[in-house]
C-alpha atoms as a PDB file:
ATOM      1  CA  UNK A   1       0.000   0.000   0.000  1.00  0.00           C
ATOM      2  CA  UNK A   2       1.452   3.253  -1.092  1.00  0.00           C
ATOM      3  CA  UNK A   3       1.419   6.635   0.676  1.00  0.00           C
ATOM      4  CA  UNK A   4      -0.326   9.356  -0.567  1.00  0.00           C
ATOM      5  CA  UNK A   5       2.234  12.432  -1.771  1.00  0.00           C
ATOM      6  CA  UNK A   6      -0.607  14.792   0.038  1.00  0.00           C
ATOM      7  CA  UNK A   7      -0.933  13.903   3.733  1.00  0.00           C
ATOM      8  CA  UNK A   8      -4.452  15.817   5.384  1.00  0.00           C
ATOM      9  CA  UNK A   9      -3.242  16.395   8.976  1.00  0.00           C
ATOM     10  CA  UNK A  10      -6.101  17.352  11.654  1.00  0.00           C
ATOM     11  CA  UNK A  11      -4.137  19.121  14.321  1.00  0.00           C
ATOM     12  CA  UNK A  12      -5.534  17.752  18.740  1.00  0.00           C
ATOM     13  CA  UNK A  13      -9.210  18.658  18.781  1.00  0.00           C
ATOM     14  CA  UNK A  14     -10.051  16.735  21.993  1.00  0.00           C
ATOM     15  CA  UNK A  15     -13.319  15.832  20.443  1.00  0.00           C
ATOM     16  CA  UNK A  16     -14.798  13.205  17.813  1.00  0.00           C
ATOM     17  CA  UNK A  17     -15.104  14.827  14.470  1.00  0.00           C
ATOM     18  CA  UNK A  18     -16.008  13.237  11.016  1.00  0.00           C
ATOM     19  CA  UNK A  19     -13.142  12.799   8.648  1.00  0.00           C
ATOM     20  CA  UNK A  20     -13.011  12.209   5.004  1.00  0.00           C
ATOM     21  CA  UNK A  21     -10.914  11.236   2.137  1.00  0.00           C
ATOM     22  CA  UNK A  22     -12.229   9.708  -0.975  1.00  0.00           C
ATOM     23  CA  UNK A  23     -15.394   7.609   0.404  1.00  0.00           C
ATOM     24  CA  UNK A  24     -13.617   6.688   3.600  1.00  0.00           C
ATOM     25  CA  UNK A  25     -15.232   7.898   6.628  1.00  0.00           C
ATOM     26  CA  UNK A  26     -14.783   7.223  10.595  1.00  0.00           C
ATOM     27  CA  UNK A  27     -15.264   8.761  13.758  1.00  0.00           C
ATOM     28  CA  UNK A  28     -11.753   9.004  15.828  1.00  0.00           C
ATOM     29  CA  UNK A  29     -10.974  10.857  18.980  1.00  0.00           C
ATOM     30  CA  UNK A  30      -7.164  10.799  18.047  1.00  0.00           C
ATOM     31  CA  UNK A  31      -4.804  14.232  18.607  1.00  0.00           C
ATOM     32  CA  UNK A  32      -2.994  13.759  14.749  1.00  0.00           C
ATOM     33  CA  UNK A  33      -4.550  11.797  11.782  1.00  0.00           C
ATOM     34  CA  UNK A  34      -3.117  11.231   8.443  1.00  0.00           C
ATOM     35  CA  UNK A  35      -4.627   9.305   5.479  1.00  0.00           C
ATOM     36  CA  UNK A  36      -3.022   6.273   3.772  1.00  0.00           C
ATOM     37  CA  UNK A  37      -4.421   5.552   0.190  1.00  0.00           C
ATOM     38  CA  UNK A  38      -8.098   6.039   1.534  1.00  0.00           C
ATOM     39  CA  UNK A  39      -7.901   4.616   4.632  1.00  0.00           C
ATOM     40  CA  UNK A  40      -8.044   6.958   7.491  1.00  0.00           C
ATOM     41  CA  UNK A  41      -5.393   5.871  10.386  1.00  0.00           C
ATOM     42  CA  UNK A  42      -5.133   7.590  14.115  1.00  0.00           C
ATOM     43  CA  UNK A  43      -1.519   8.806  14.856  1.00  0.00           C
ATOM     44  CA  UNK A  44      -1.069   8.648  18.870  1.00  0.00           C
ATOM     45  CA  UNK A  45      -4.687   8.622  19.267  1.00  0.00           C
ATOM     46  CA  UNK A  46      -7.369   5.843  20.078  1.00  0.00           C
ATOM     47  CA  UNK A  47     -10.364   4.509  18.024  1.00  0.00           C
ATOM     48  CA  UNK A  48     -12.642   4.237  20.659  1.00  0.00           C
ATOM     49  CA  UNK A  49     -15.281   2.053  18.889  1.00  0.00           C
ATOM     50  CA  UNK A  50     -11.864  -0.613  18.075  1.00  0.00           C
ATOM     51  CA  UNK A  51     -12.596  -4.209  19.205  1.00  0.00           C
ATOM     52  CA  UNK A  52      -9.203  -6.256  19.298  1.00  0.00           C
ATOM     53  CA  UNK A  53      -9.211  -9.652  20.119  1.00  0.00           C
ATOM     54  CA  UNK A  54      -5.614 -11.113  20.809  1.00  0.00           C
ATOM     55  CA  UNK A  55      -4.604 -14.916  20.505  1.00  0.00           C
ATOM     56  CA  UNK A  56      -1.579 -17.159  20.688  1.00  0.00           C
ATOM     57  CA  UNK A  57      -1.166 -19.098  16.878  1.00  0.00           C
ATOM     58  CA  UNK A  58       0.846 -22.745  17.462  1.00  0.00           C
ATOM     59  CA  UNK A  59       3.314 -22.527  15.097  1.00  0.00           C
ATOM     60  CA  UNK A  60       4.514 -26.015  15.377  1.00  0.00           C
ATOM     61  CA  UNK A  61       0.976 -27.225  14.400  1.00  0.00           C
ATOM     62  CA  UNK A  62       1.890 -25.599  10.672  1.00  0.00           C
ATOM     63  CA  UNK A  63       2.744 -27.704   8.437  1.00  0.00           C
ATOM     64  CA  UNK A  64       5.480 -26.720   6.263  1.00  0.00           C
ATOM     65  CA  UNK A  65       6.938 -29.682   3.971  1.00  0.00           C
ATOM     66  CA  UNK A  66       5.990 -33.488   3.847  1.00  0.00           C
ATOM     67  CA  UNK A  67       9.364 -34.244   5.646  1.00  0.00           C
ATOM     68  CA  UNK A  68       8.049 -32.516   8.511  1.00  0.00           C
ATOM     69  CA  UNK A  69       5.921 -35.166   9.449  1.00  0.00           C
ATOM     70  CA  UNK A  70       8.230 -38.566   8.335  1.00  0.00           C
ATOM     71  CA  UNK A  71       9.355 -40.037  11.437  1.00  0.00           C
ATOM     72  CA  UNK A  72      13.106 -40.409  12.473  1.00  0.00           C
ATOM     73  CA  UNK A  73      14.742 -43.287  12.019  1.00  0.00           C
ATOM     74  CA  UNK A  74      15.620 -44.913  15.133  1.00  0.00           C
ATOM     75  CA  UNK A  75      19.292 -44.517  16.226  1.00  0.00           C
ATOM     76  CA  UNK A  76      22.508 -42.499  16.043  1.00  0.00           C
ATOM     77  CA  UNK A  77      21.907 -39.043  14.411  1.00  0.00           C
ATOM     78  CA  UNK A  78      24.662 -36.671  13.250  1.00  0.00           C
ATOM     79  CA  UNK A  79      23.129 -33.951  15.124  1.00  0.00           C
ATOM     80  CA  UNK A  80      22.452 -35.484  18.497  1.00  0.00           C
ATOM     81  CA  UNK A  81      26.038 -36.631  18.786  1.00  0.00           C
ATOM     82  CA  UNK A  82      27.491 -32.460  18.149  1.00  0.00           C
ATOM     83  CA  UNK A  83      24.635 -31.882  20.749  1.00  0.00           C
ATOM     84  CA  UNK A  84      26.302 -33.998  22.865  1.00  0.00           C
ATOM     85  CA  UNK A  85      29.721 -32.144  21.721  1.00  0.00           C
ATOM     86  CA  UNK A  86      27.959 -28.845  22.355  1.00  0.00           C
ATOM     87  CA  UNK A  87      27.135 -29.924  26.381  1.00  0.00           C
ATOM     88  CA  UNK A  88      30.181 -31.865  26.715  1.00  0.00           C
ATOM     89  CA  UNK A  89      32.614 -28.587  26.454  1.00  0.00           C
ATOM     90  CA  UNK A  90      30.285 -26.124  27.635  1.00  0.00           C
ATOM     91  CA  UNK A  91      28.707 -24.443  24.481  1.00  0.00           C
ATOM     92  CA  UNK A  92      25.276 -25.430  24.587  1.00  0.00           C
ATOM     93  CA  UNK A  93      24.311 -25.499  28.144  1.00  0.00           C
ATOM     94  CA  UNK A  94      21.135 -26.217  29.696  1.00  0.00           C
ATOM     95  CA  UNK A  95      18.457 -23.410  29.013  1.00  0.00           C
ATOM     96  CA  UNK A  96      14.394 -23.250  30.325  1.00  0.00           C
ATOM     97  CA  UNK A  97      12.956 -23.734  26.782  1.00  0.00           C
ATOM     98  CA  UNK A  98      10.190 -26.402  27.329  1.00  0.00           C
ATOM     99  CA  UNK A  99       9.319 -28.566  24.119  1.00  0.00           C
ATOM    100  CA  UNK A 100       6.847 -26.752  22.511  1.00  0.00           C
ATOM    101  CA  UNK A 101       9.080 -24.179  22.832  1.00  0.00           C
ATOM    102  CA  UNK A 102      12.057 -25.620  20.675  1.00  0.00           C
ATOM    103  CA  UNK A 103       9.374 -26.751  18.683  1.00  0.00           C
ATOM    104  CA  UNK A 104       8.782 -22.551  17.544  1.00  0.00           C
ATOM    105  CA  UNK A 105      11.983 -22.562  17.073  1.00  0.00           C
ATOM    106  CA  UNK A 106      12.153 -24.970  15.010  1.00  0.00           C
ATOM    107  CA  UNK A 107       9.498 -23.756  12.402  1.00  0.00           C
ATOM    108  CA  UNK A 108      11.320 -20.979  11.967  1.00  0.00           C
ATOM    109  CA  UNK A 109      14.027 -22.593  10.127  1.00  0.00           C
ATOM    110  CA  UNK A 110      11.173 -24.938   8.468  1.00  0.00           C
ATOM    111  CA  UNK A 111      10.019 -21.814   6.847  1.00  0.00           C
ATOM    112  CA  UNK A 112      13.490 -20.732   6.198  1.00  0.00           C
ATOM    113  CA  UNK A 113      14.113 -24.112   4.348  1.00  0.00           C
ATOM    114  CA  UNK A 114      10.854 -24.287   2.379  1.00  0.00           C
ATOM    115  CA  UNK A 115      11.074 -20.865   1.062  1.00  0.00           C
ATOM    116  CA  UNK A 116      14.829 -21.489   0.027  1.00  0.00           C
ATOM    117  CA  UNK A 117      14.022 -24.882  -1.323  1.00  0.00           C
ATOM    118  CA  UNK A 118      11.505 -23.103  -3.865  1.00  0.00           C
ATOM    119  CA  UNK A 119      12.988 -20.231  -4.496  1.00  0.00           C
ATOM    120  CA  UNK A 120      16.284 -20.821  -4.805  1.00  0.00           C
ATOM    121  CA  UNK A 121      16.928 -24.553  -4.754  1.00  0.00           C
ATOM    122  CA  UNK A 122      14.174 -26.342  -6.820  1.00  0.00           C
ATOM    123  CA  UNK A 123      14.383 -30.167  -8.336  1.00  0.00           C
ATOM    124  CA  UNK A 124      15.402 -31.415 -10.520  1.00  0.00           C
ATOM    125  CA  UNK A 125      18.941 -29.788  -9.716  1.00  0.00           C
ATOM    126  CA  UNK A 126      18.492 -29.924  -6.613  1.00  0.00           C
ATOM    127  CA  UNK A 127      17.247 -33.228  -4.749  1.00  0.00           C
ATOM    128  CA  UNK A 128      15.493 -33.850  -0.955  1.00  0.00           C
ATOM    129  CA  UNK A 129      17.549 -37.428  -1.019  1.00  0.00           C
ATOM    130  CA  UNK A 130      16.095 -38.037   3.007  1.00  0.00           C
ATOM    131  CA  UNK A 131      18.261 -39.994   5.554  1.00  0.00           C
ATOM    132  CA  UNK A 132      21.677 -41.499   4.298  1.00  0.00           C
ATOM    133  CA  UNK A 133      23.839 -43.843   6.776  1.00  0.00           C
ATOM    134  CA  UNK A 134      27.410 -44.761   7.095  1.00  0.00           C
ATOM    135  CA  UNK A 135      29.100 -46.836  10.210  1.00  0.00           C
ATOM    136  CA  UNK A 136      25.995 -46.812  11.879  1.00  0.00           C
ATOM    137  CA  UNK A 137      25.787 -42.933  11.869  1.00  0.00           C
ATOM    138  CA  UNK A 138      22.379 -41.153  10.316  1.00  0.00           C
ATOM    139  CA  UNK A 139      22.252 -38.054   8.765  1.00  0.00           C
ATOM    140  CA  UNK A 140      19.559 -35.940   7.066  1.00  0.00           C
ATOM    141  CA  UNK A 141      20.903 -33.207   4.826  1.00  0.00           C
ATOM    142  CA  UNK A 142      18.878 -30.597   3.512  1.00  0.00           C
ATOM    143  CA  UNK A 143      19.400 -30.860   0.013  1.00  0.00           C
ATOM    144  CA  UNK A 144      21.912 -32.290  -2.170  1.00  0.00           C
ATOM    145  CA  UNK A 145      23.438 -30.133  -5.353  1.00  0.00           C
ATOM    146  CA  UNK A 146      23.172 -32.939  -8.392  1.00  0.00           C
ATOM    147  CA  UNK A 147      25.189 -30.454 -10.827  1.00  0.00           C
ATOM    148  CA  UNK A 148      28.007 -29.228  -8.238  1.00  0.00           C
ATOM    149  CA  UNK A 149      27.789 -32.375  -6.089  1.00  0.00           C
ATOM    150  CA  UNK A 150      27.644 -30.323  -3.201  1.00  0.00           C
ATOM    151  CA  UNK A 151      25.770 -30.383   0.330  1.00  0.00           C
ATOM    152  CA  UNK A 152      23.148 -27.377   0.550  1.00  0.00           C
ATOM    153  CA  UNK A 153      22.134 -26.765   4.485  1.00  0.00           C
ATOM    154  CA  UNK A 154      19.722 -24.303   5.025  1.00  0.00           C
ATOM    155  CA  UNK A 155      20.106 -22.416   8.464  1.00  0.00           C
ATOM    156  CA  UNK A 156      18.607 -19.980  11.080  1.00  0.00           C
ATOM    157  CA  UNK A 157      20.412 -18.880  13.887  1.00  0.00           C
ATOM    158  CA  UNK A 158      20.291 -15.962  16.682  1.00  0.00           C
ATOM    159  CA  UNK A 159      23.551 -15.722  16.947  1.00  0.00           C
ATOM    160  CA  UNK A 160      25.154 -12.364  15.467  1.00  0.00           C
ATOM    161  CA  UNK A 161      26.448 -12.909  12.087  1.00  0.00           C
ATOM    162  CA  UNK A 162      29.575 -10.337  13.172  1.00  0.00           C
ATOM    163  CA  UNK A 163      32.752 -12.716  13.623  1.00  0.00           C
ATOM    164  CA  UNK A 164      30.619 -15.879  12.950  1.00  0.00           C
ATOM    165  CA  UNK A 165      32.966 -17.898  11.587  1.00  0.00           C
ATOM    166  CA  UNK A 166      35.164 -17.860  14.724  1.00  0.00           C
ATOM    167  CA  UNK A 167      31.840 -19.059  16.852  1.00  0.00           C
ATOM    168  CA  UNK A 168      31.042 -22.179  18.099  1.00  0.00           C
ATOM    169  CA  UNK A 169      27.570 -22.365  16.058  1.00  0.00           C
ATOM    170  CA  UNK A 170      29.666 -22.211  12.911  1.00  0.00           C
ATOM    171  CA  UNK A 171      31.919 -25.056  14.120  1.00  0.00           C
ATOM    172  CA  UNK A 172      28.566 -27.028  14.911  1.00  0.00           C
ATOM    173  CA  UNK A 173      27.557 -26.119  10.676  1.00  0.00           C
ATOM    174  CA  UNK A 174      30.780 -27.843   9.859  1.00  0.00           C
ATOM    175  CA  UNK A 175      30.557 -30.540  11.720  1.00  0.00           C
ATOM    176  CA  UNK A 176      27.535 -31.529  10.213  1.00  0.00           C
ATOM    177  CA  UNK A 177      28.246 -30.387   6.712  1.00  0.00           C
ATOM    178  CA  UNK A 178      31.604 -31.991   6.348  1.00  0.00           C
ATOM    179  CA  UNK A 179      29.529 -35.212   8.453  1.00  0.00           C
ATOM    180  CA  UNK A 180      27.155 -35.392   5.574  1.00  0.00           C
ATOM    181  CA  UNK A 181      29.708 -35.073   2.609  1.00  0.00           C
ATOM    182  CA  UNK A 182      31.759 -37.513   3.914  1.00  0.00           C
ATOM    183  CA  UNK A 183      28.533 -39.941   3.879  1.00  0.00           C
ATOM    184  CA  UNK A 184      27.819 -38.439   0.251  1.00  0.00           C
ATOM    185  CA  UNK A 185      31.409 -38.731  -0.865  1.00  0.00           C
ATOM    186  CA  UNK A 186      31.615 -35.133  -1.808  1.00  0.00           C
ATOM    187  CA  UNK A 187      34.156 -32.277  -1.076  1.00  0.00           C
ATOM    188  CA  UNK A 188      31.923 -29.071  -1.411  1.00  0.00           C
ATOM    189  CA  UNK A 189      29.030 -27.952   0.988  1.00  0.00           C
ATOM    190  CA  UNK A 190      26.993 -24.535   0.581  1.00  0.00           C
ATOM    191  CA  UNK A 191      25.836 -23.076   4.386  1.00  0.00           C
ATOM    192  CA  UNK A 192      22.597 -20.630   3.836  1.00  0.00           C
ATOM    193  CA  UNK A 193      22.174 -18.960   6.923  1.00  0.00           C
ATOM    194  CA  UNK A 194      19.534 -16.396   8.235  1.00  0.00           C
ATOM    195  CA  UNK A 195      20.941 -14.160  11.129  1.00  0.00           C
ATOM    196  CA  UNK A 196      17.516 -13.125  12.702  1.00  0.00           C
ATOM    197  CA  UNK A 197      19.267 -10.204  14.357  1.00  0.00           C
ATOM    198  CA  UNK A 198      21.688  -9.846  11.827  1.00  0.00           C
ATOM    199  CA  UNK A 199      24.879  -8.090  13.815  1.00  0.00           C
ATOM    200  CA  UNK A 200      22.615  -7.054  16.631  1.00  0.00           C
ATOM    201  CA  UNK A 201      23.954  -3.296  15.492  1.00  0.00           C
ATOM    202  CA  UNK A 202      21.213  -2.738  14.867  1.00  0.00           C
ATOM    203  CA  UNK A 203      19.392  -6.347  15.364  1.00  0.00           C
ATOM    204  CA  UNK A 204      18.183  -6.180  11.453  1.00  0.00           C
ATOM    205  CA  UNK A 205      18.135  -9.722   9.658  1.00  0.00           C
ATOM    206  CA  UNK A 206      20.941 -11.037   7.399  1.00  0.00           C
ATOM    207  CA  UNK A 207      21.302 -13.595   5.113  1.00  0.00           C
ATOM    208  CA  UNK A 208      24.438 -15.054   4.477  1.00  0.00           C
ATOM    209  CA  UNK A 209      25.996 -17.657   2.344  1.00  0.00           C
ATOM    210  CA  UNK A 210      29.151 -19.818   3.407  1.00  0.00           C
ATOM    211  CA  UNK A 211      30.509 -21.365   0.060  1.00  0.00           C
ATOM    212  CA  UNK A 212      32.937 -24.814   1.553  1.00  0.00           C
ATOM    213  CA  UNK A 213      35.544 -26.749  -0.292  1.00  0.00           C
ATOM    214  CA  UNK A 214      36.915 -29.475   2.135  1.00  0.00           C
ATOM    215  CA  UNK A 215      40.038 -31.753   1.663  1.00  0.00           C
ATOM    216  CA  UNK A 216      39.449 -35.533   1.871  1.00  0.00           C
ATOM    217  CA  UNK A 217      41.705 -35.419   5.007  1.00  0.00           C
ATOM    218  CA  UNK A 218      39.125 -32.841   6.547  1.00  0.00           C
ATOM    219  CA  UNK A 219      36.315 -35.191   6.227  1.00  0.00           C
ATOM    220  CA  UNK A 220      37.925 -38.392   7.414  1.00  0.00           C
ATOM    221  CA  UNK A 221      39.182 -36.567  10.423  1.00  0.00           C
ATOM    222  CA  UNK A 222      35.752 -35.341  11.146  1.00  0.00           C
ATOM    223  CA  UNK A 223      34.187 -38.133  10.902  1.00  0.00           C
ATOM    224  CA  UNK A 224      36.234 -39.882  13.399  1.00  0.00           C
ATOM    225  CA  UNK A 225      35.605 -37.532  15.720  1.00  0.00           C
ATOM    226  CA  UNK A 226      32.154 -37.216  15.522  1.00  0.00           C
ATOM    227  CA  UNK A 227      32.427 -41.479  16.230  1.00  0.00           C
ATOM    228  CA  UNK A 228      34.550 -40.994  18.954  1.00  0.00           C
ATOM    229  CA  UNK A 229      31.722 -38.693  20.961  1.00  0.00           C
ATOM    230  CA  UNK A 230      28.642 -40.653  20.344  1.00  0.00           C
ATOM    231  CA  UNK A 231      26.913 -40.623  23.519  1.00  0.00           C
ATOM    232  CA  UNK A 232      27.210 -43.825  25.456  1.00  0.00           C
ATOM    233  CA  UNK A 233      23.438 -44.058  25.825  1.00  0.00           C
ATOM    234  CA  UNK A 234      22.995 -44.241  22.292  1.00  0.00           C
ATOM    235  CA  UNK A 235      25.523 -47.170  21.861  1.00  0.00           C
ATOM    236  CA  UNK A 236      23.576 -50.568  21.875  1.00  0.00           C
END
């Protein structure tokens, strides 16, 4: 909706008065009002007739993409064992965030990756391939790149995107990128990431995107690290 090039200001009256613009009438006790395309809007006043009605929307009842709703397969998952890294050395402590909580968070970055994957990363090129396995390890990558052979993952994260690559949420991307090209037998991953409050100066969104070429030496190394901290509860 545009704004008008002429703005009709009515200066504090401290009574209702009839205002008009083009068909659109209402009665506001308001102190400034200004006209938007035919609509007449209160500046720092009140409509007194208004009737708002507020209520909560469950976002983790929305359902984004089919994968939402496939079930995990049963076992050891790439990203439970760098959540276990995360607690281990400190990084991702304990928080309050209940389960439907982390479920909000989580449809952020559905949204994210559903308006990425049609946008910018649609079939045939590039392919949902689901869960893919190696030594007993599962892994669920985002996308795979069938032209670049690449890993695409598709992010959101609060943390500021100033100095990122020297944080421990970056280190967690890699260990999951390099996890799932090692599984894929590819060198190259892609990292799409949405900074929600960008570099909190001011806290404006950012989108960034981490191109990744890794050596063969880089994977393997990986990999046997991220074997080495499976959690023992997870070990049958």
């Amino acid at each position: 909706m545009g704004v008008k090039a002429s703005i009709t200001w009515y200066q504090p009256a401290g009574t209702e008065k009839e205002h008009s613009d083009g068909g659109a009438k209402g009665f506001f006790y308001a102190p400034t009002l200004y006209f938007l395309d035919g609509y007449s809007v209160p500046a720092g006043g009140k409509e007194d007739n208004l009737k708002l009605t507020e209520k909560d929307i469950d976002l983790s009842t929305l359902v984004i993409s089919e994968e939402q709703n496939v079930k995990r397969t049963p076992g050891i998952h790439v990203s439970a064992i760098i959540r276990h890294i995360g607690l281990a050395i400190g990084t991702n402590k304990g928080n309050n965030f209940t389960e439907d909580d982390l479920n909000n968070f989580a449809i952020v970055g559905r949204l994210w990756e559903r308006v990425l994957a049609d946008l910018l990363f649609p079939p045939p090129r590039y392919e949902r391939v689901g869960e893919v396995e190696k030594d007993g390890i599962i892994g669920s990558p985002d996308c795979v790149d069938t032209e670049n052979w690449s890993d695409v993952e598709m992010k959101v994260t609060w943390v500021s995107s100033k100095g990122f690559t020297e944080r421990q949420k970056f280190r967690d991307y890699l260990y999951q990128a390099k996890a799932y090209c090692y599984i894929l037998k590819m060198v190259r991953a892609r990292l799409v990431v949405l900074h929600i409050c960008g570099g909190y100066a001011p806290p404006v969104p950012v989108a960034k995107e981490y191109d990744l070429l890794f050596t063969p030496a880089e994977l393997v190394e990986n990999w046997r690290m991220l074997k080495a901290n499976v959690p023992k509860e997870m070990i049958q």
